[in-house]
PDB file of N, CA and C in Angstrom:
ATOM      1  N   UNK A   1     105.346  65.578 109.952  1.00  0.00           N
ATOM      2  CA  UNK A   1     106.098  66.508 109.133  1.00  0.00           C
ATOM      3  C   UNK A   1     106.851  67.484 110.038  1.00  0.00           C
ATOM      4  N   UNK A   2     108.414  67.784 109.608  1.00  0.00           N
ATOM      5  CA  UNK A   2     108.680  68.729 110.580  1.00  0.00           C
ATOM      6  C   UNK A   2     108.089  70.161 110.351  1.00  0.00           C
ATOM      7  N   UNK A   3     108.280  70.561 111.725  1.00  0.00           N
ATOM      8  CA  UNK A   3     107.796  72.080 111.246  1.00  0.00           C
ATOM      9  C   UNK A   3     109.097  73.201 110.982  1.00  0.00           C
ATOM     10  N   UNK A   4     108.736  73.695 110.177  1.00  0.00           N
ATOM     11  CA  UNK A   4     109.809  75.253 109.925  1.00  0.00           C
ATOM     12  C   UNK A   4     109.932  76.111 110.826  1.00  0.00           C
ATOM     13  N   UNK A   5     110.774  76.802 111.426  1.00  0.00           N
ATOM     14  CA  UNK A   5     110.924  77.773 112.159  1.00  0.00           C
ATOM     15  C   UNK A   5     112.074  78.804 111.496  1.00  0.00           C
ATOM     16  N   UNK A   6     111.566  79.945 111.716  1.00  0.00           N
ATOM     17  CA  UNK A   6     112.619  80.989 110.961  1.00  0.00           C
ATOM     18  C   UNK A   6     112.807  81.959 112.139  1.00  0.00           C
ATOM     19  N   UNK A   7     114.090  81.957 112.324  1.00  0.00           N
ATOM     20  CA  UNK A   7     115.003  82.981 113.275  1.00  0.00           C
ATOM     21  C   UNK A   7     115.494  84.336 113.173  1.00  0.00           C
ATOM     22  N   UNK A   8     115.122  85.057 113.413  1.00  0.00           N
ATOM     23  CA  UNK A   8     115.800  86.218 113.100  1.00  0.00           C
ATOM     24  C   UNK A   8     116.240  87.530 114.054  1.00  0.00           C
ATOM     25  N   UNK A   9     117.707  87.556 114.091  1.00  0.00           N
ATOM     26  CA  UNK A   9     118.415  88.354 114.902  1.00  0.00           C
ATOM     27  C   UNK A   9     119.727  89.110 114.792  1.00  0.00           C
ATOM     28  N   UNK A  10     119.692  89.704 114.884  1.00  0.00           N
ATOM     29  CA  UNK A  10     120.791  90.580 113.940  1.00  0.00           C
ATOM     30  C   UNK A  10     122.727  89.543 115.110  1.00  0.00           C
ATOM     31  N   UNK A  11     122.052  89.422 115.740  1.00  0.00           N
ATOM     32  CA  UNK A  11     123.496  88.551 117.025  1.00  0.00           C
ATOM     33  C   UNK A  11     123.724  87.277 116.424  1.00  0.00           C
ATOM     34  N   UNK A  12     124.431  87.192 115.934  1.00  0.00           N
ATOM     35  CA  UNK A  12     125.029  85.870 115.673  1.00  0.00           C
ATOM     36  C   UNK A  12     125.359  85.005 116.442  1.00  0.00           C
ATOM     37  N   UNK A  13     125.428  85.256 118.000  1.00  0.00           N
ATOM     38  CA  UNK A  13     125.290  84.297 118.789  1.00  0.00           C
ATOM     39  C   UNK A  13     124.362  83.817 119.391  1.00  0.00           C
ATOM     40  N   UNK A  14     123.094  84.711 119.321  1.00  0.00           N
ATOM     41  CA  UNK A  14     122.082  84.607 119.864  1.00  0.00           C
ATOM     42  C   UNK A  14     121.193  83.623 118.792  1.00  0.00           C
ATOM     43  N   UNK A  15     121.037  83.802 117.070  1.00  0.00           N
ATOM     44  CA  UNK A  15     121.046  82.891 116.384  1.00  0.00           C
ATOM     45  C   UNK A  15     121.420  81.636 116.506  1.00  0.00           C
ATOM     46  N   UNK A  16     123.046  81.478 116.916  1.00  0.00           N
ATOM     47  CA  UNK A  16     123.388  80.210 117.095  1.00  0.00           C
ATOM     48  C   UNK A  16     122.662  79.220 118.213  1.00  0.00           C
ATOM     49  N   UNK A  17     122.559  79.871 119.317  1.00  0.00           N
ATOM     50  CA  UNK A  17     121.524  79.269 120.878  1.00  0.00           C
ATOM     51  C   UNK A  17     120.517  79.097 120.176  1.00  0.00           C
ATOM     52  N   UNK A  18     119.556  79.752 119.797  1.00  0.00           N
ATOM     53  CA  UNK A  18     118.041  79.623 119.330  1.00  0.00           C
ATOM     54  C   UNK A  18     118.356  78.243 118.333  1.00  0.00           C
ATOM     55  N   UNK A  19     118.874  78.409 117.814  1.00  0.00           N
ATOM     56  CA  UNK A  19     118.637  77.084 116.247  1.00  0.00           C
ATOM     57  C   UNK A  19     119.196  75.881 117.037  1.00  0.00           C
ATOM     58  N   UNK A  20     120.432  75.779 117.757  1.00  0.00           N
ATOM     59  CA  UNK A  20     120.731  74.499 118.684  1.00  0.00           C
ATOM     60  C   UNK A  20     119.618  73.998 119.454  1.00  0.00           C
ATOM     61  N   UNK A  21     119.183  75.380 119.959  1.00  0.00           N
ATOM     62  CA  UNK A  21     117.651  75.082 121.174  1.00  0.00           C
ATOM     63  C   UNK A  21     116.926  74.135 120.271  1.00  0.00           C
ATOM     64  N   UNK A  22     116.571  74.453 119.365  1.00  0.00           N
ATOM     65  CA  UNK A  22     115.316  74.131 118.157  1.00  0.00           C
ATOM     66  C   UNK A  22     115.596  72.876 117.690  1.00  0.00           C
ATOM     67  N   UNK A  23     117.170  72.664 117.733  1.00  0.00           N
ATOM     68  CA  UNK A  23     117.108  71.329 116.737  1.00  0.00           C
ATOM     69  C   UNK A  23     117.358  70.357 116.988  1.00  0.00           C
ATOM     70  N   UNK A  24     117.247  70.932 119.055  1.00  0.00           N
ATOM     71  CA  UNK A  24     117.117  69.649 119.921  1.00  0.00           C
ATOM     72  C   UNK A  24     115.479  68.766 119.654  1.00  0.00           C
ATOM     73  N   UNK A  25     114.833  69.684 119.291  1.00  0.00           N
ATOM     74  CA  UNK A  25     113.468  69.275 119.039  1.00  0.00           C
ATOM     75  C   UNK A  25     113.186  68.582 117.830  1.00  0.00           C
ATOM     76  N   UNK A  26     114.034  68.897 117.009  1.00  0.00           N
ATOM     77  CA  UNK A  26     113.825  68.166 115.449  1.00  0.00           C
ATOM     78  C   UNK A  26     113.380  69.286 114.826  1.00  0.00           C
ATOM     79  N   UNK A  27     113.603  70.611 115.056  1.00  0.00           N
ATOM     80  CA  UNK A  27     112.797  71.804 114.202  1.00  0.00           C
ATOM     81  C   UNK A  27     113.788  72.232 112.997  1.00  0.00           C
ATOM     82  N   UNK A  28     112.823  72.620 111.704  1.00  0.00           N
ATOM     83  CA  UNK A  28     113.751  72.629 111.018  1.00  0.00           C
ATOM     84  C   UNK A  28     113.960  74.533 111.460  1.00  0.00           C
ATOM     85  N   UNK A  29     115.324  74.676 110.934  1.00  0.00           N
ATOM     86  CA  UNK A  29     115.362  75.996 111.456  1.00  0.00           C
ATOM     87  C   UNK A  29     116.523  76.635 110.316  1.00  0.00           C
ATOM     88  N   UNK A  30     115.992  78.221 110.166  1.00  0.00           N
ATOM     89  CA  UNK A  30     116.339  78.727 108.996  1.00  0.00           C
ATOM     90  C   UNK A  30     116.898  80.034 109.905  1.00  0.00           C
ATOM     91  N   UNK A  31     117.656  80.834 109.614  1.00  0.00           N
ATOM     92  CA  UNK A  31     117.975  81.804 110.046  1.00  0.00           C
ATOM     93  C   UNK A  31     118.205  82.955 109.403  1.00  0.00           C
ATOM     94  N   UNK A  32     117.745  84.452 109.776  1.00  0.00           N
ATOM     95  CA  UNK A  32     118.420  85.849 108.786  1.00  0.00           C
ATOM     96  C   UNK A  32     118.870  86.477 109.845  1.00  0.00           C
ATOM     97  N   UNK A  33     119.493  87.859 109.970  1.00  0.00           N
ATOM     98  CA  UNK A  33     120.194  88.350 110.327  1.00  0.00           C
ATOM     99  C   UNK A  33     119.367  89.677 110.456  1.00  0.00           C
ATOM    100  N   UNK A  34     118.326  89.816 109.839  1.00  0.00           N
ATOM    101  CA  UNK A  34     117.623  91.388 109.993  1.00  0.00           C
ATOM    102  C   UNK A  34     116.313  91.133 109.085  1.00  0.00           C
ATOM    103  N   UNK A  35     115.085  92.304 109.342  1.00  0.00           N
ATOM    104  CA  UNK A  35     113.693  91.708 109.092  1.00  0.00           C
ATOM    105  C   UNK A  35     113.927  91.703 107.495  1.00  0.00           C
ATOM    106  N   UNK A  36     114.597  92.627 106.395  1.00  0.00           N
ATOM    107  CA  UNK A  36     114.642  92.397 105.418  1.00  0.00           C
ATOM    108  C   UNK A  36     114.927  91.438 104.997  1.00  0.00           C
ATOM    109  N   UNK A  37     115.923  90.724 105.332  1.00  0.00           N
ATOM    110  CA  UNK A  37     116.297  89.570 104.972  1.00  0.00           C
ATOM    111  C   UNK A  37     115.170  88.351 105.005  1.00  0.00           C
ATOM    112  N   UNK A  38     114.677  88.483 106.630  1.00  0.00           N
ATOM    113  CA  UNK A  38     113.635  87.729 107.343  1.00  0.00           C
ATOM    114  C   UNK A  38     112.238  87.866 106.047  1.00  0.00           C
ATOM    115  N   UNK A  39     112.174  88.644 105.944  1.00  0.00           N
ATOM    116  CA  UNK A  39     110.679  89.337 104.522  1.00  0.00           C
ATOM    117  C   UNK A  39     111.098  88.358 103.392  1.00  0.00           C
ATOM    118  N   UNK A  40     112.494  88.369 102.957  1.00  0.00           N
ATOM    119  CA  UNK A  40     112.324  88.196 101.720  1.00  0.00           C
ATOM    120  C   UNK A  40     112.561  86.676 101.803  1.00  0.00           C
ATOM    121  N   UNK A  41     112.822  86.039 102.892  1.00  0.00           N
ATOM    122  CA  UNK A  41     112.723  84.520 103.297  1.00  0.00           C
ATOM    123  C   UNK A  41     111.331  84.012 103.447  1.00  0.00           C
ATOM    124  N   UNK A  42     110.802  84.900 103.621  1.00  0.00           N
ATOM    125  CA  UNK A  42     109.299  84.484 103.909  1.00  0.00           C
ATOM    126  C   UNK A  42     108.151  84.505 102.862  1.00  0.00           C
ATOM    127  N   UNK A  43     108.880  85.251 102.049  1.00  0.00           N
ATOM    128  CA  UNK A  43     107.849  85.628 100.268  1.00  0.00           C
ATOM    129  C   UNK A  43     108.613  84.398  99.357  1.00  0.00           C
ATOM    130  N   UNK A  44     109.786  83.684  99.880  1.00  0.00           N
ATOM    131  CA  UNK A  44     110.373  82.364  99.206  1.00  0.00           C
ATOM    132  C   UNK A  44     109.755  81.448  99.196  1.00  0.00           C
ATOM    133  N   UNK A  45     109.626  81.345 101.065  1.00  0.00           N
ATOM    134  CA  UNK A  45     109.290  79.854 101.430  1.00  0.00           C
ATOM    135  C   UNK A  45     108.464  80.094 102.370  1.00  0.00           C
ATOM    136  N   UNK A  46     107.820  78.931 103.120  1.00  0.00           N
ATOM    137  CA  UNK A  46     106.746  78.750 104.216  1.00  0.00           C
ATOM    138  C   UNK A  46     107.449  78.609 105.319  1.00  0.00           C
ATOM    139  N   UNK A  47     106.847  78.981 106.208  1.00  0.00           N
ATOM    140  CA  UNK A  47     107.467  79.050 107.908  1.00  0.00           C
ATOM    141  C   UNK A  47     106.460  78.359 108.457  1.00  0.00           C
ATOM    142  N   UNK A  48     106.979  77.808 109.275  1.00  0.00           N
ATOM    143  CA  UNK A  48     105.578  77.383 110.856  1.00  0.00           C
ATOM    144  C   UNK A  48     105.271  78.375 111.563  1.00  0.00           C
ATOM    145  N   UNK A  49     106.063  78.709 111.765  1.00  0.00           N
ATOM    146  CA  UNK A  49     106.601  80.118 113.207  1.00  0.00           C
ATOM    147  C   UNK A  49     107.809  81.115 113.053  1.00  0.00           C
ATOM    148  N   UNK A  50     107.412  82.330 113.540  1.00  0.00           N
ATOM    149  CA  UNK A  50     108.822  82.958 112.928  1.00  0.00           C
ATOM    150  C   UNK A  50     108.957  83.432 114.886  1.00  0.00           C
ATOM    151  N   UNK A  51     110.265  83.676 115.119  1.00  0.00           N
ATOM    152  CA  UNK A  51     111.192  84.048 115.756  1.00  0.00           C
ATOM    153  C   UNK A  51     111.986  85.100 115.951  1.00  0.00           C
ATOM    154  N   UNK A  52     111.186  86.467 116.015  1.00  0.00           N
ATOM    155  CA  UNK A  52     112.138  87.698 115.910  1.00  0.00           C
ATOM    156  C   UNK A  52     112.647  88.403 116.482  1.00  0.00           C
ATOM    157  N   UNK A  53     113.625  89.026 117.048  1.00  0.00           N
ATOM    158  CA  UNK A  53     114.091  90.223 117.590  1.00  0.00           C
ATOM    159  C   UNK A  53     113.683  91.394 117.203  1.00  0.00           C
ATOM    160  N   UNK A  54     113.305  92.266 117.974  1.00  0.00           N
ATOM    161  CA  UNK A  54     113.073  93.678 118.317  1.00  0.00           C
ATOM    162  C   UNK A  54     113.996  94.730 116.957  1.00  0.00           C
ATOM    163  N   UNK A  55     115.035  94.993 117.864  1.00  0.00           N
ATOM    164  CA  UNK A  55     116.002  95.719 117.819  1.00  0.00           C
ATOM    165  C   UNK A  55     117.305  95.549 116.563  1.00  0.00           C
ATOM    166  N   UNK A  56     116.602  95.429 115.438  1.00  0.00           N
ATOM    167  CA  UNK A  56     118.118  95.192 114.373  1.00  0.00           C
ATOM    168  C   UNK A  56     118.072  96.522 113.339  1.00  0.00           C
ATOM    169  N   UNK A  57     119.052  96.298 112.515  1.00  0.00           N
ATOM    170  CA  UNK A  57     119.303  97.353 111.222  1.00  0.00           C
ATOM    171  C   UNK A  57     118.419  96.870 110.338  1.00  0.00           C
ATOM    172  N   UNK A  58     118.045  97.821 109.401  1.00  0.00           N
ATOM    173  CA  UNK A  58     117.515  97.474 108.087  1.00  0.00           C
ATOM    174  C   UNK A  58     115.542  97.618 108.476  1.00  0.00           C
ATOM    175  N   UNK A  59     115.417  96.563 109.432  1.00  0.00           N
ATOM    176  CA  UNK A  59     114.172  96.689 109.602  1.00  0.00           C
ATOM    177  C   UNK A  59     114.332  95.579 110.859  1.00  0.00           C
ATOM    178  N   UNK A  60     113.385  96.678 112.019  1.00  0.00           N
ATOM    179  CA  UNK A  60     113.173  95.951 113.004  1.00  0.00           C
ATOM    180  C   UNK A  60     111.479  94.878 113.300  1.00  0.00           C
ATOM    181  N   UNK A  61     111.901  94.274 114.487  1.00  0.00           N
ATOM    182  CA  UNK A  61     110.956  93.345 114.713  1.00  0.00           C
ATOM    183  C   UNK A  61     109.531  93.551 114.296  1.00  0.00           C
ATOM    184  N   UNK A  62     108.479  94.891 114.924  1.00  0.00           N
ATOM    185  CA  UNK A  62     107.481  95.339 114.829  1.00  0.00           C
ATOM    186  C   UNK A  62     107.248  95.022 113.097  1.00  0.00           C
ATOM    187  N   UNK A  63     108.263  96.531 112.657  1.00  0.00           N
ATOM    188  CA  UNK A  63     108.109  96.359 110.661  1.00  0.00           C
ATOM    189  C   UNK A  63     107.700  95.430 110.067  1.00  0.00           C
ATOM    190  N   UNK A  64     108.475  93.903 110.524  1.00  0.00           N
ATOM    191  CA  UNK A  64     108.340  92.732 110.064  1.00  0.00           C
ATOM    192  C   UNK A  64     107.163  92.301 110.269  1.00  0.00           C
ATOM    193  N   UNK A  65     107.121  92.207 111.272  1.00  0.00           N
ATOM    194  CA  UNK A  65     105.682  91.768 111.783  1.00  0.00           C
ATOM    195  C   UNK A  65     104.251  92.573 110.595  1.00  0.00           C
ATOM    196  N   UNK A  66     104.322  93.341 111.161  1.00  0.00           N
ATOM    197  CA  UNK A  66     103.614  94.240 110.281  1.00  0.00           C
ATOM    198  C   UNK A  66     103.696  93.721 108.573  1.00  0.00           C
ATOM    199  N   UNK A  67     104.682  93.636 108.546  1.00  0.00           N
ATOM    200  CA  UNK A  67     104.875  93.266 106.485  1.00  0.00           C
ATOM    201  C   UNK A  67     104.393  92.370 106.552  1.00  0.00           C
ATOM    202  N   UNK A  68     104.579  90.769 107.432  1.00  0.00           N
ATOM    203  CA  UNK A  68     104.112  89.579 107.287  1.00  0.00           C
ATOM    204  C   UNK A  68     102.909  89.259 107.533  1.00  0.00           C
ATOM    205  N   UNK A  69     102.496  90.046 108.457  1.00  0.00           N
ATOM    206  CA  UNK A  69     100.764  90.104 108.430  1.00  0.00           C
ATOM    207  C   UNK A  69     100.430  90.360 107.343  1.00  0.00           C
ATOM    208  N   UNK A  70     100.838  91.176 106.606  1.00  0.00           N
ATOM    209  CA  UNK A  70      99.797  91.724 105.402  1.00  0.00           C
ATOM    210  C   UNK A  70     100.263  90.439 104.418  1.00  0.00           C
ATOM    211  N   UNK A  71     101.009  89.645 104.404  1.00  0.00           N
ATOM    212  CA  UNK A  71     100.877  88.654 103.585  1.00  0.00           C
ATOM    213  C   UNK A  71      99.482  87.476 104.109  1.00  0.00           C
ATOM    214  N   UNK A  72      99.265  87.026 103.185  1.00  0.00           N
ATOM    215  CA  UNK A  72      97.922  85.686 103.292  1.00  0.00           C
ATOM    216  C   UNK A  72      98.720  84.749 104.193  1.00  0.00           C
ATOM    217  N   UNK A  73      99.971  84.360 103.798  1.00  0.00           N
ATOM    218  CA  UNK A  73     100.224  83.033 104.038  1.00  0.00           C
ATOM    219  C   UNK A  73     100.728  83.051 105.569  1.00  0.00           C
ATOM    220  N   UNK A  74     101.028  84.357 105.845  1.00  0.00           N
ATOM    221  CA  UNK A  74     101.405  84.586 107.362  1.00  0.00           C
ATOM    222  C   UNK A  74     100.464  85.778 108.403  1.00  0.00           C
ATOM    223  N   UNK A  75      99.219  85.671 107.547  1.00  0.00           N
ATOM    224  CA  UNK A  75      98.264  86.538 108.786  1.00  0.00           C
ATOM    225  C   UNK A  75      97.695  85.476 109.712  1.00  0.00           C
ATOM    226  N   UNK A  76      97.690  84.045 110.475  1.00  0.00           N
ATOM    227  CA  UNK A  76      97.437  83.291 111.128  1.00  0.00           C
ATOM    228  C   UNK A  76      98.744  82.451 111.944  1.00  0.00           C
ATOM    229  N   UNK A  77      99.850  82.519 111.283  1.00  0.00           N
ATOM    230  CA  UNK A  77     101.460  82.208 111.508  1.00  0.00           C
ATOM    231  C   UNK A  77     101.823  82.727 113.030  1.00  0.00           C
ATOM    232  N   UNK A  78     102.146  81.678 113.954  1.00  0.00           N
ATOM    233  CA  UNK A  78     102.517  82.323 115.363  1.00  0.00           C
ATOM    234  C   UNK A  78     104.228  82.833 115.127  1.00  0.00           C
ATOM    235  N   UNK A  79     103.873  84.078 115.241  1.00  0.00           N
ATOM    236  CA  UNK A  79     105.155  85.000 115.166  1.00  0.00           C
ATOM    237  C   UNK A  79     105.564  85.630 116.985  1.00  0.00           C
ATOM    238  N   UNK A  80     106.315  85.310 117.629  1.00  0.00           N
ATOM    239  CA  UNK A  80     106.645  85.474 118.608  1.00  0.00           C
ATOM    240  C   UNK A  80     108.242  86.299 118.607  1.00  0.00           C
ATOM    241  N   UNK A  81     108.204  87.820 119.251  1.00  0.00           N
ATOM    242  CA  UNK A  81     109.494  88.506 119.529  1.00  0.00           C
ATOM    243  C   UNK A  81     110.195  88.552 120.828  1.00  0.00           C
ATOM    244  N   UNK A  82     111.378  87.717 120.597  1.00  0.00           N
ATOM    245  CA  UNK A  82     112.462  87.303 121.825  1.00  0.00           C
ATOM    246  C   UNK A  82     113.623  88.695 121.496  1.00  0.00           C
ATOM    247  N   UNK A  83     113.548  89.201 122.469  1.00  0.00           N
ATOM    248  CA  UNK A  83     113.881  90.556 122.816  1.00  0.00           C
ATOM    249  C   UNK A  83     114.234  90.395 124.501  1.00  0.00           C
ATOM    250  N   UNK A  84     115.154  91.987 124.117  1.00  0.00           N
ATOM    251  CA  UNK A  84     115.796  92.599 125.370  1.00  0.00           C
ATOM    252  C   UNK A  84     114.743  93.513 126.294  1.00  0.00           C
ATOM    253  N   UNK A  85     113.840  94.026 124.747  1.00  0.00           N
ATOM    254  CA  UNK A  85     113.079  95.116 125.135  1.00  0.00           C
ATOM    255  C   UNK A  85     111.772  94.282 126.397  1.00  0.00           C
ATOM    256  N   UNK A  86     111.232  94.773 127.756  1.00  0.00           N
ATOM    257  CA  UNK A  86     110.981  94.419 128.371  1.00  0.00           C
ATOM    258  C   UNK A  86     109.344  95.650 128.595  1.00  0.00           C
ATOM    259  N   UNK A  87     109.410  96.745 128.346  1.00  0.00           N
ATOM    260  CA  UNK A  87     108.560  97.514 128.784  1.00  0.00           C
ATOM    261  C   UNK A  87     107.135  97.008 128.449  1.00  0.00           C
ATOM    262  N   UNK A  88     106.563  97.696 129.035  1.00  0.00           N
ATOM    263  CA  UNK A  88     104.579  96.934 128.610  1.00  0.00           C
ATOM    264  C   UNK A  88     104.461  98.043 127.569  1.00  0.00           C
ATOM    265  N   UNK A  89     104.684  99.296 127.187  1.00  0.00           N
ATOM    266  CA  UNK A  89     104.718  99.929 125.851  1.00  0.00           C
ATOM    267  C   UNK A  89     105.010  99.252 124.916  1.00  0.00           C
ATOM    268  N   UNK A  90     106.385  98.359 124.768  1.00  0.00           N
ATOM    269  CA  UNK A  90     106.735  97.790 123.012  1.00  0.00           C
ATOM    270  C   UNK A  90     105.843  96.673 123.661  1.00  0.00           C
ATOM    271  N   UNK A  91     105.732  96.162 124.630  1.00  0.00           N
ATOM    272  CA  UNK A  91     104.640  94.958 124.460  1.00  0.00           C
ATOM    273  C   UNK A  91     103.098  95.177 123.917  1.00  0.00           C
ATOM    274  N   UNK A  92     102.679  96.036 124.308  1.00  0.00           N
ATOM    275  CA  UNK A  92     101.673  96.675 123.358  1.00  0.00           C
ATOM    276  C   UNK A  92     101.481  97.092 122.243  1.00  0.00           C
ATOM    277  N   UNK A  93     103.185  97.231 121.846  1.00  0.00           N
ATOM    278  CA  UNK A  93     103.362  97.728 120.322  1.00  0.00           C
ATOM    279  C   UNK A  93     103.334  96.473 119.840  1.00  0.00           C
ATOM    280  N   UNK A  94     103.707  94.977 119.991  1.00  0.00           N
ATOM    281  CA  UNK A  94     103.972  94.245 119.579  1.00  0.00           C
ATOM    282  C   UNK A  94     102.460  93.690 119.314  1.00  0.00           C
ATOM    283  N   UNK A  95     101.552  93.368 120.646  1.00  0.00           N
ATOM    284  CA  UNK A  95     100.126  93.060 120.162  1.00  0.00           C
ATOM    285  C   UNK A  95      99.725  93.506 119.244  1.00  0.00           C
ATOM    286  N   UNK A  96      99.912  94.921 118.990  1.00  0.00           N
ATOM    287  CA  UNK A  96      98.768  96.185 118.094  1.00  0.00           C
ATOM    288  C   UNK A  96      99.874  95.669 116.586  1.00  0.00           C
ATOM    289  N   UNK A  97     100.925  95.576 116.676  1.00  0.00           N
ATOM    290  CA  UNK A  97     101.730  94.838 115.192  1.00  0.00           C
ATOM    291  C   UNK A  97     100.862  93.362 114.459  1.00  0.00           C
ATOM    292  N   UNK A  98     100.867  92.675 115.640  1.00  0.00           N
ATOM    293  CA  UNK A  98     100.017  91.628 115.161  1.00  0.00           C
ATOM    294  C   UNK A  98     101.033  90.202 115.900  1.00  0.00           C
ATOM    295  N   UNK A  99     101.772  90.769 116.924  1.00  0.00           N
ATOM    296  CA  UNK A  99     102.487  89.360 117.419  1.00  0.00           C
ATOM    297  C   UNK A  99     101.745  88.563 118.232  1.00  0.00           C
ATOM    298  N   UNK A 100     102.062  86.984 118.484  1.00  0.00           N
ATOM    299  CA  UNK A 100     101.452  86.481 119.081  1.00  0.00           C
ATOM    300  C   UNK A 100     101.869  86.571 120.472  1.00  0.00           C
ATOM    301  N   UNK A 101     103.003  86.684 120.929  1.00  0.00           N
ATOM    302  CA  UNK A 101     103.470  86.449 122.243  1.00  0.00           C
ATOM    303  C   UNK A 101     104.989  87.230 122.606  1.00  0.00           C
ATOM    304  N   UNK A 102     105.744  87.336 123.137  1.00  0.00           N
ATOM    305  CA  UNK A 102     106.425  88.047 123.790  1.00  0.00           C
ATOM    306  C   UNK A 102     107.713  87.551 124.608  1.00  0.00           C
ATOM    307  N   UNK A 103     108.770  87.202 124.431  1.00  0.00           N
ATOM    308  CA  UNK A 103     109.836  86.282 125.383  1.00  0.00           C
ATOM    309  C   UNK A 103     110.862  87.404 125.591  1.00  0.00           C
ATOM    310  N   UNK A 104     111.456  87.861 126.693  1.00  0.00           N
ATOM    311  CA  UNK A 104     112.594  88.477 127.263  1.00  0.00           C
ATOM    312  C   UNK A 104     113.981  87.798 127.136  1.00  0.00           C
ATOM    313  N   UNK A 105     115.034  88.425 126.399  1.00  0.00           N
ATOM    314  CA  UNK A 105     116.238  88.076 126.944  1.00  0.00           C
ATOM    315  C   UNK A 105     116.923  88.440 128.205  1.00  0.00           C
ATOM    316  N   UNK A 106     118.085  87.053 128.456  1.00  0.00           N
ATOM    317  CA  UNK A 106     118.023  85.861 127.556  1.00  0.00           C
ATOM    318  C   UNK A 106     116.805  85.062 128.053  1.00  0.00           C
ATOM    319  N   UNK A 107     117.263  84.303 127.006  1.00  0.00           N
ATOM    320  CA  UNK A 107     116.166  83.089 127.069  1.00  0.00           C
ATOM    321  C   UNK A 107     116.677  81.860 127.991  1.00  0.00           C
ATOM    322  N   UNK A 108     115.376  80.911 128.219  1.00  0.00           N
ATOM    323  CA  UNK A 108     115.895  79.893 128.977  1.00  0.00           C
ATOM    324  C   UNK A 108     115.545  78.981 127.631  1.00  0.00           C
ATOM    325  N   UNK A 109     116.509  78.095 127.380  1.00  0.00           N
ATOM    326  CA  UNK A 109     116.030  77.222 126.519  1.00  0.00           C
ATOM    327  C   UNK A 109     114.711  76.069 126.706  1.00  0.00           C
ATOM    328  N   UNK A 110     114.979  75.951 127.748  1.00  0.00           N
ATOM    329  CA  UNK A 110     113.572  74.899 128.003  1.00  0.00           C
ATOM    330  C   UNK A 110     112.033  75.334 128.017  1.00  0.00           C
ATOM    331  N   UNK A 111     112.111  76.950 128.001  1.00  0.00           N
ATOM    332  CA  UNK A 111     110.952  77.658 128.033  1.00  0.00           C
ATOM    333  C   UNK A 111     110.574  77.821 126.673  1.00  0.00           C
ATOM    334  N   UNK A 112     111.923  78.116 125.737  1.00  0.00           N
ATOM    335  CA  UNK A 112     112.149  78.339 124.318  1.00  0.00           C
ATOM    336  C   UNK A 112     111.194  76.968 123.882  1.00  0.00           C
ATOM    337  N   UNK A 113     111.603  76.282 124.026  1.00  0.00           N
ATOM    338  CA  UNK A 113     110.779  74.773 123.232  1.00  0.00           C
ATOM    339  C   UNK A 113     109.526  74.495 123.990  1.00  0.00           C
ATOM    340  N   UNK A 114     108.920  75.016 124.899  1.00  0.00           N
ATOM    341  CA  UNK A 114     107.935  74.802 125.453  1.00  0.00           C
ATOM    342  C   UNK A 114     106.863  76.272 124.535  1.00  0.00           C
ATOM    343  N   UNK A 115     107.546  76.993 124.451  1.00  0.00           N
ATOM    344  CA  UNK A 115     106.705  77.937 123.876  1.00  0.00           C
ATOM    345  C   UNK A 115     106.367  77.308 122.227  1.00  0.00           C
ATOM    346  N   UNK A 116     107.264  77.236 121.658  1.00  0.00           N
ATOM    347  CA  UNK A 116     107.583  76.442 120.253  1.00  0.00           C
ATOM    348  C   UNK A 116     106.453  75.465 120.030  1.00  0.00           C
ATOM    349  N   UNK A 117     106.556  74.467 120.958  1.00  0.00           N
ATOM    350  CA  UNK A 117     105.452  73.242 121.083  1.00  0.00           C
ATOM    351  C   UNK A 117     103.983  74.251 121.360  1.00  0.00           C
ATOM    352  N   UNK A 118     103.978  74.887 122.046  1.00  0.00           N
ATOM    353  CA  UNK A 118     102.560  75.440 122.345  1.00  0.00           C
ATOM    354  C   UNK A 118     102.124  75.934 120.781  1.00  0.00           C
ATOM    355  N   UNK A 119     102.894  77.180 120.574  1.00  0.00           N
ATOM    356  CA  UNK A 119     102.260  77.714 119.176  1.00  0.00           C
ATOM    357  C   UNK A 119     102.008  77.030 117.726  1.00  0.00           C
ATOM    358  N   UNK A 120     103.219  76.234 118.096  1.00  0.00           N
ATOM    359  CA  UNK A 120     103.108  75.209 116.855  1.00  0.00           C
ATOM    360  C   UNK A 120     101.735  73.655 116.940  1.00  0.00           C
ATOM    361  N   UNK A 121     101.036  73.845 117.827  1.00  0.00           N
ATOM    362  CA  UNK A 121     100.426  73.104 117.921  1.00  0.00           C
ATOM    363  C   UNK A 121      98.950  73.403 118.114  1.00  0.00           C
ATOM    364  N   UNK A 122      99.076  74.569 118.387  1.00  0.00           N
ATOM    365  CA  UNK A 122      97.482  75.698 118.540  1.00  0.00           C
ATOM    366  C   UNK A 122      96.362  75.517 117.176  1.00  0.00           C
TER     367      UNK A 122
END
């Protein structure tokens, strides 16, 4: 079965890389533009893994995180934030949110699908 992956980044180009990365793999891949959007995609439908950025309008990475934990269907869901932000502070903010892992921009794509395969297979 494929797995779902949901993207979310307020960059529209950075969206576009991530979902090409992904669908070299066969992933199915969904995309929003900011965590609200990302929330209300996720109270729709099921994800494998979500994919977030830090830093957008409306509601950032952490928030999300935070909202989707408190859902059932995504308190076990490997949620990983691909970000600019680099400090060991938001990386700590991100553990204590409830993320699983942590990627710096940019990304390398081959690391991108190596991480993908790991969580999605845990």
């Amino acid at each position: 079965m494929t797995k779902r992956i949901l993207i979310v980044d307020d960059s529209p180009s950075i969206r576009q890389m991530v979902t090409v990365t992904l669908h070299t793999a066969d992933y199915d891949v969904t995309s929003a533009e900011d965590g609200v959007e990302a929330l209300d995609l996720c109270l729709e439908n099921e994800f494998d893994f979500v994919l977030t950025d830090q830093n957008m309008p409306r509601m950032d990475g952490l928030t999300l995180i935070k909202s989707l934990r408190a859902q059932p269907d995504y308190q076990q869901k490997p949620i990983i934030v691909l970000t600019t932000e680099a400090s060991d502070s938001m990386k700590a903010q991100g553990r204590a949110a409830g993320a699983t892992g942590w990627m710096v921009k940019p990304f390398d794509p081959d690391k991108l699908l190596l991480v993908a395969k790991k969580v999605l297979e845990a």
